[in-house]
Protein backbone atom coordinates (compact mmCIF):
# COMPACT_ATOMS: atom_id res chain seq x y z
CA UNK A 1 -7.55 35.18 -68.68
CA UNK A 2 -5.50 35.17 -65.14
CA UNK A 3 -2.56 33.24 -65.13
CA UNK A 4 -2.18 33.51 -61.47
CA UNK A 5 -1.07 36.22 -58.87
CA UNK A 6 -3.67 37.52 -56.04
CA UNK A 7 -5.72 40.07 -56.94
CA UNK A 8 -5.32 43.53 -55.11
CA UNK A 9 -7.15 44.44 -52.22
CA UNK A 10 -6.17 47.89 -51.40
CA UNK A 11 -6.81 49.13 -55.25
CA UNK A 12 -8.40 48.79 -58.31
CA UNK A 13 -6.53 46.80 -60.67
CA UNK A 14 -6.96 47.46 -64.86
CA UNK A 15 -7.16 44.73 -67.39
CA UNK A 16 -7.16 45.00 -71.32
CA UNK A 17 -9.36 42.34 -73.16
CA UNK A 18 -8.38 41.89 -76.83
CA UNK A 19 -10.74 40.03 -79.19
CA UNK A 20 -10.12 39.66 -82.84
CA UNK A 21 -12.58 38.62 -85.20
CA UNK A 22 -11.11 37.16 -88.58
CA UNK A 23 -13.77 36.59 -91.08
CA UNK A 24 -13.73 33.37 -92.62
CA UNK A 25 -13.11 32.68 -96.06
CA UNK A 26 -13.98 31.14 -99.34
CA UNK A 27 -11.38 31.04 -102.16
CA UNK A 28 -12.93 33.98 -104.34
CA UNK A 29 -11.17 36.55 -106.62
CA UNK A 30 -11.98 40.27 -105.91
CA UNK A 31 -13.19 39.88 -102.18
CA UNK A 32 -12.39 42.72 -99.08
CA UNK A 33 -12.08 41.08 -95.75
CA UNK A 34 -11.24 42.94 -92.55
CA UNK A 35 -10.14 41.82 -89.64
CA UNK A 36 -11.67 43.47 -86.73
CA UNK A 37 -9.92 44.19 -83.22
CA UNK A 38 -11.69 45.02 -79.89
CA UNK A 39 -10.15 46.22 -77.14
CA UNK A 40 -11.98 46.47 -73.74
CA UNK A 41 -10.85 47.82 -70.93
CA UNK A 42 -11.47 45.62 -67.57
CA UNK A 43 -11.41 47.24 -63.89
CA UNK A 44 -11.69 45.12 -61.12
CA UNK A 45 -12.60 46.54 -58.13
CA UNK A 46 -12.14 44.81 -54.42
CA UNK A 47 -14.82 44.09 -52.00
CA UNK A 48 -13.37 46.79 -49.64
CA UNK A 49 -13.63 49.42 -52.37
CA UNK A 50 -16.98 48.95 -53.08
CA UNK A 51 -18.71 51.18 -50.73
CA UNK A 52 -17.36 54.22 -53.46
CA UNK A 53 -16.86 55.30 -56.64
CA UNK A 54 -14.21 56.65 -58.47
CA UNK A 55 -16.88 59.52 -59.37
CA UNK A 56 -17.15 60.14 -55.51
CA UNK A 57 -13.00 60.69 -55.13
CA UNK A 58 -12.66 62.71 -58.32
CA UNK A 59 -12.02 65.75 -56.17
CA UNK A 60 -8.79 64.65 -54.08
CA UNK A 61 -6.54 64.83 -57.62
CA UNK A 62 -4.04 67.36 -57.99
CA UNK A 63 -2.64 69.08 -60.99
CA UNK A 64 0.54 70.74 -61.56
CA UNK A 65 2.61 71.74 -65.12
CA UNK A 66 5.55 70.27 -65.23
CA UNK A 67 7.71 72.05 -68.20
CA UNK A 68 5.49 71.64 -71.43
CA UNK A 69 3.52 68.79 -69.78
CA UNK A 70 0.39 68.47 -67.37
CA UNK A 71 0.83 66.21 -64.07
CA UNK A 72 -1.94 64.90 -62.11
CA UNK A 73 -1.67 62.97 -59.07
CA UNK A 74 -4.05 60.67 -57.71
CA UNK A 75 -3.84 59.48 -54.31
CA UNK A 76 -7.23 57.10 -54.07
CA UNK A 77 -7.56 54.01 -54.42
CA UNK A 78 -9.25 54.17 -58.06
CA UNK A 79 -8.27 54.71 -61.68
CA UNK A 80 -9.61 57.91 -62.85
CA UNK A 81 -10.40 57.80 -66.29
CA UNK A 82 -10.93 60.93 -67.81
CA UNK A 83 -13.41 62.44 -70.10
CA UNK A 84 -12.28 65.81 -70.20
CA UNK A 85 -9.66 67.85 -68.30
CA UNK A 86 -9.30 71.58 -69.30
CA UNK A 87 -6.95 74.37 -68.22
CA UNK A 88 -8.42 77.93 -68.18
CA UNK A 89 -11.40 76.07 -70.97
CA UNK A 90 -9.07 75.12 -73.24
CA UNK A 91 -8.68 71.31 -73.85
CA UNK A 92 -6.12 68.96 -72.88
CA UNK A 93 -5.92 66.42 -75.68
CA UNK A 94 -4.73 62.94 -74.90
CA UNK A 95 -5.82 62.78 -71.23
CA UNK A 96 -6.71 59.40 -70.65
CA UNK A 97 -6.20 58.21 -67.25
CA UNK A 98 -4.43 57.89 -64.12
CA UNK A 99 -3.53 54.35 -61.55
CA UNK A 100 -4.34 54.52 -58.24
CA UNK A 101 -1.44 55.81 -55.88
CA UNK A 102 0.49 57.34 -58.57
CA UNK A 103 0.54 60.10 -61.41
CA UNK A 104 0.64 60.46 -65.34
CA UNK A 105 1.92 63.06 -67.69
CA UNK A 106 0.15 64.56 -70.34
CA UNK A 107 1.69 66.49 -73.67
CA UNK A 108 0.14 70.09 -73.64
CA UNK A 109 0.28 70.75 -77.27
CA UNK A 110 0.61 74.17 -76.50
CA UNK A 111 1.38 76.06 -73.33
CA UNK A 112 -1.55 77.13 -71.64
CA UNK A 113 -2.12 80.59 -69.30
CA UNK A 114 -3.61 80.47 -66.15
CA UNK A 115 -4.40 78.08 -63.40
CA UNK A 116 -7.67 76.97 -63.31
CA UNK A 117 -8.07 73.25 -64.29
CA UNK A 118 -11.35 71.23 -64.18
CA UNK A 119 -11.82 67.91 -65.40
CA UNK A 120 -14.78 65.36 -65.51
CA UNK A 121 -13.94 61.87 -64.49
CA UNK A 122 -16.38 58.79 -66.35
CA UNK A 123 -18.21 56.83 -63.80
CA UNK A 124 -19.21 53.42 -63.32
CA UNK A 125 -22.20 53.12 -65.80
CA UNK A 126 -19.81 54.68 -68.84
CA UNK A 127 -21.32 58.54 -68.19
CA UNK A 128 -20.12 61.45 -67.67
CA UNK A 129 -19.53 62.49 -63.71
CA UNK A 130 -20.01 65.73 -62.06
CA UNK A 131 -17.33 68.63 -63.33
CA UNK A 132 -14.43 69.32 -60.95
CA UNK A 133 -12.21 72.17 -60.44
CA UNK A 134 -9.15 73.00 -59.26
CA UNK A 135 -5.81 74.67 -59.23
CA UNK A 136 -2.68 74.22 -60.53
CA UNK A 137 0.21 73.75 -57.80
CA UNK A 138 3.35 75.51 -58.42
């Protein structure tokens, strides 16, 4: 539900849509009745932007370690949600996403050699994209 505001036009813009489904009930002993919450997460995505895909811009992101944390900026237009990102093979747990025009910080649970990152962005239809790789500045 919008509750006003204009809608970007030079970016995606991300939206979380919470539905919870409370099971009715009838006064009996000895039931189990669980509540159920979805969470969905909305992108909307301006006219202007629609001639690309987040999939097609995965490229242009750069990486860099930042103390015991991994950095990645993204300078398009599009929220890059992540599948997998890897340094040197080795996972990066917790890597979810990143906004357009900014960066995020991710917890490396332990500190990882080497400078080789790749990472697989999902695209539009919920699959996987095409693997990228890259460096890590500094």
């Amino acid at each position: 539900m919008r509750l006003g505001g204009n809608l970007p036009k030079d970016r995606e813009a991300l939206y979380w849509l919470n539905v919870k489904a409370i099971p009715s009930s009838e006064n009996k002993d000895n039931t189990l009745q669980i509540a159920v919450n979805t969470r969905i997460k909305l992108i909307y995505r301006p006219e202007q932007l629609k001639d690309k895909s987040p999939e097609a811009v995965a490229g242009q992101l750069s990486w860099s370690r930042q103390g015991g944390k991994l950095r990645v900026n993204n300078p398009t237009p599009y929220y890059m949600n992540f599948q997998s990102v890897k340094i040197e093979g080795q996972e990066v747990r917790d890597a979810t996403y990143v906004a357009p025009f900014s960066s995020a910080d991710f917890a490396l649970q332990e500190v990882k050699a080497g400078n080789a990152v790749s990472w697989i962005v999902i695209n539009d239809f919920g699959g996987s994209g095409a693997t990228q790789q890259g460096r890590l500045a500094g």
